[in-house]
Protein backbone atom coordinates (compact mmCIF):
# COMPACT_ATOMS: atom_id res chain seq x y z
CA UNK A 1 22.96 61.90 -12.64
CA UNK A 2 21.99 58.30 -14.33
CA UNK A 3 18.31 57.24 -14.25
CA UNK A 4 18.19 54.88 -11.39
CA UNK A 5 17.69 50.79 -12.34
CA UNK A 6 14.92 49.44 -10.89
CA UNK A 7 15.28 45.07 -10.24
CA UNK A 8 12.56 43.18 -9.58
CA UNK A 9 13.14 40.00 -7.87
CA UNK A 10 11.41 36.45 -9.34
CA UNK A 11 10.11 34.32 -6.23
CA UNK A 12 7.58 35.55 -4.08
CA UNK A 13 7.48 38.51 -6.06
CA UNK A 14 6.50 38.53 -10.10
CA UNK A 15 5.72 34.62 -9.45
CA UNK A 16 3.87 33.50 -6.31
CA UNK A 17 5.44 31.98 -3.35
CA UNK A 18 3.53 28.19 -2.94
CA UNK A 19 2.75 28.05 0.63
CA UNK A 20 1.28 24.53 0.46
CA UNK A 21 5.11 23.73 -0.90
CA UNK A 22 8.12 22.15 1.11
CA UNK A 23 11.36 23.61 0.79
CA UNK A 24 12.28 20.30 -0.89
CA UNK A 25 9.37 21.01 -3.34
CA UNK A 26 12.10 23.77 -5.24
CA UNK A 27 14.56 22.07 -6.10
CA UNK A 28 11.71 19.44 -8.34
CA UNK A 29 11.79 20.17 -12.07
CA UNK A 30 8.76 22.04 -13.25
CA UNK A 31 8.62 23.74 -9.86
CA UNK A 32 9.67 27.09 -10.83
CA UNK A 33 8.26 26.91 -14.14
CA UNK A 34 4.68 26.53 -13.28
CA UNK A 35 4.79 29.35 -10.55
CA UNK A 36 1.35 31.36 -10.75
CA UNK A 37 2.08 34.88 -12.15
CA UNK A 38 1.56 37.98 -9.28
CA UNK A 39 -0.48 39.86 -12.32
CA UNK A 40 0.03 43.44 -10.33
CA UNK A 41 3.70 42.65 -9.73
CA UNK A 42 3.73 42.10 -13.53
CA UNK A 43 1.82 45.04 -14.30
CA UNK A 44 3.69 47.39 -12.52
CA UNK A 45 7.21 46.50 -14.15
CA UNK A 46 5.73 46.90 -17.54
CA UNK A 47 4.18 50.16 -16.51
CA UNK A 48 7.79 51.37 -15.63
CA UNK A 49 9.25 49.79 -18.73
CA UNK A 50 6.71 51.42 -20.89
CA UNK A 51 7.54 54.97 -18.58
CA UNK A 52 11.31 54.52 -19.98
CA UNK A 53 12.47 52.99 -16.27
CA UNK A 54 15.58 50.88 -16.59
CA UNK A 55 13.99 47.60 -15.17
CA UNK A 56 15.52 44.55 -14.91
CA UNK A 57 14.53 40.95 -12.96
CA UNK A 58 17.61 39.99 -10.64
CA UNK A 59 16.86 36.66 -9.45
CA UNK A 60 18.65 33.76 -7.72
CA UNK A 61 18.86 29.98 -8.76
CA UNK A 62 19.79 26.82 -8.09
CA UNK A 63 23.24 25.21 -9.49
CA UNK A 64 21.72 23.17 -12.38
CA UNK A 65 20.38 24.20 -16.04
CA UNK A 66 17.18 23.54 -15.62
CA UNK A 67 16.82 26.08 -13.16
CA UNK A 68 17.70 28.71 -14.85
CA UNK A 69 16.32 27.67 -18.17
CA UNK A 70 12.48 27.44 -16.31
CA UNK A 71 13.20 30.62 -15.16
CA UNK A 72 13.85 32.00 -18.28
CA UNK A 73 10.70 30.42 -19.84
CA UNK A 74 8.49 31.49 -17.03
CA UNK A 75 9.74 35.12 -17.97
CA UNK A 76 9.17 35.22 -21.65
CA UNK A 77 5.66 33.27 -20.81
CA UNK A 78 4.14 35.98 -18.38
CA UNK A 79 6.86 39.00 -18.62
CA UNK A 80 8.18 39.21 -22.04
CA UNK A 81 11.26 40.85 -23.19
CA UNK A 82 12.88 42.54 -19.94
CA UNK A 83 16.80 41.91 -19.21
CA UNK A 84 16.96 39.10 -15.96
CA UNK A 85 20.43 38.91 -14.10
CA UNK A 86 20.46 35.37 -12.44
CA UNK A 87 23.03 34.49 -9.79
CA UNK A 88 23.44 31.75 -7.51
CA UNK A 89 21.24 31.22 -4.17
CA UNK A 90 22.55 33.14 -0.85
CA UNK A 91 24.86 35.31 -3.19
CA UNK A 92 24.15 39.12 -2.76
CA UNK A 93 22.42 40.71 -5.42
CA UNK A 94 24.05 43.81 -5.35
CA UNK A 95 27.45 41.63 -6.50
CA UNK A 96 25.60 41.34 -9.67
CA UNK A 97 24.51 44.64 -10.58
CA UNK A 98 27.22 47.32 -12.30
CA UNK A 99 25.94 51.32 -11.58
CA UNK A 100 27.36 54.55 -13.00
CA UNK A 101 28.44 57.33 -11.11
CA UNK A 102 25.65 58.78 -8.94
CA UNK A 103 23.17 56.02 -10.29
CA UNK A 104 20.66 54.39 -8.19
CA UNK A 105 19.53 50.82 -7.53
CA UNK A 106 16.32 49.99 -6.40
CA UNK A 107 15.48 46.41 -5.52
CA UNK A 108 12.12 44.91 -5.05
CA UNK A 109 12.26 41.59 -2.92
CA UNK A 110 10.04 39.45 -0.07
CA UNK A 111 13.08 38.41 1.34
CA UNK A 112 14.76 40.74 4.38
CA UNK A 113 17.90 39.10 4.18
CA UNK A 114 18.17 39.98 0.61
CA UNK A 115 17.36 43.49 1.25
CA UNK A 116 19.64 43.68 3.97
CA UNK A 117 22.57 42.96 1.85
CA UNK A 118 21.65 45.51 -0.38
CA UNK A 119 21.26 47.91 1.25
CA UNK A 120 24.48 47.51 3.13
CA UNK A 121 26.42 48.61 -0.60
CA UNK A 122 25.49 52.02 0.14
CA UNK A 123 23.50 54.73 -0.21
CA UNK A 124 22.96 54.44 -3.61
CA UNK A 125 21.26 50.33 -3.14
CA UNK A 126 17.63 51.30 -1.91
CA UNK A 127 15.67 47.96 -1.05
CA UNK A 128 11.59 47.62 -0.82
CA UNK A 129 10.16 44.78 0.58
CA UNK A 130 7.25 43.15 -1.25
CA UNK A 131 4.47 42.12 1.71
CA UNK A 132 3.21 39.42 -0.17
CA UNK A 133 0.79 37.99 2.01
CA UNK A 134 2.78 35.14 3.50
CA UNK A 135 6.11 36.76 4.59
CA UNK A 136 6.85 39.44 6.86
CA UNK A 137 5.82 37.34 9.57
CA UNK A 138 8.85 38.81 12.28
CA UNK A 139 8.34 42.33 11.29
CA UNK A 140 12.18 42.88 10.68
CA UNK A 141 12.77 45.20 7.69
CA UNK A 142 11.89 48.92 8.58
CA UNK A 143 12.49 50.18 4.92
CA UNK A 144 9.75 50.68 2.34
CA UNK A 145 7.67 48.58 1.10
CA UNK A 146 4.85 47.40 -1.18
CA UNK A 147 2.03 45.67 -0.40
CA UNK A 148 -0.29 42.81 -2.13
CA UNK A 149 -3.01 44.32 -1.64
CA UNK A 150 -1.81 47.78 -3.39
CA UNK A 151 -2.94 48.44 -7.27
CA UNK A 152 -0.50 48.59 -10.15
CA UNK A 153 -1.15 52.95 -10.03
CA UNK A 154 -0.22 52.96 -6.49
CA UNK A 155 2.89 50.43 -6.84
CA UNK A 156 3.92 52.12 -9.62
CA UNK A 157 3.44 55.95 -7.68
CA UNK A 158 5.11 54.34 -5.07
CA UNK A 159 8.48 53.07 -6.36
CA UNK A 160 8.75 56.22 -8.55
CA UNK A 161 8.55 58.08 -5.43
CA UNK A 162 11.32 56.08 -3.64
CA UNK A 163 13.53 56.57 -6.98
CA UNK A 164 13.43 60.55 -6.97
CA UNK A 165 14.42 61.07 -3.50
């Protein structure tokens, strides 16, 4: 059986969602790019990268270059080298990812709705919200999860429990 991949999603998660921001406020250039880092989300993925995890940022953007690109430079700024899949907004993630046989994908999001299309690949697509502090506000996802207050030992204890089941 493959080593399961383990995606970390950008927004909310390894950056900080701005809750002082309008919607509107996203699509302004610079917006993405001066994001303030989540420092244990960060952590935590280069813990598992330096463990031998497959990890990988899967990430959604606006249509436009300049999206993508301050993505990309917010990622070598605070993350460094790690392989980031970027697809377009409200497309599932799970479109984007290839597995082998057997292989697991675990994907670490705030959003429900991402998770929820995830998880609906199969068996193999195992989601964990990210209670960041401002979402989670309906209490919809039932899955596992990871929260903000939690240190990088016990985020990284958790997820590697959650990829050995």
């Amino acid at each position: 059986m493959a080593d399961p991949i383990v995606f970390f999603d950008m927004d909310g998660v390894l950056a900080k969602w701005d809750t002082e921001s309008a919607v509107e406020d996203t699509f302004l250039p610079g917006y993405f790019l001066n994001r303030e880092p989540d420092q244990v989300m960060i952590n935590s993925l280069r813990t598992l990268l330096s463990q031998r995890y497959d990890v990988r940022v899967l990430s959604a953007v606006y249509p436009g270059l300049i999206y993508r690109a301050e993505k990309e430079e917010w990622l070598k700024k605070y993350v460094g080298n790690v392989q980031a899949i970027f697809l377009p907004c409200g497309d599932s993630k799970a479109h984007y990812v290839t597995l082998a046989a057997g292989q697991k994908a675990i994907l670490i999001d705030d959003y429900t709705r991402n998770l929820v299309m995830w998880e609906c690949e199969g068996a193999e697509y195992i989601g964990i919200k990210y209670l960041n502090g401002v979402n989670n506000t309906r209490g919809t996802w039932s899955g596992f999860r990871i929260a903000y207050q939690m240190d990088v030992p016990h985020v990284v204890k958790t997820i590697e429990a959650i990829a050995n089941l």
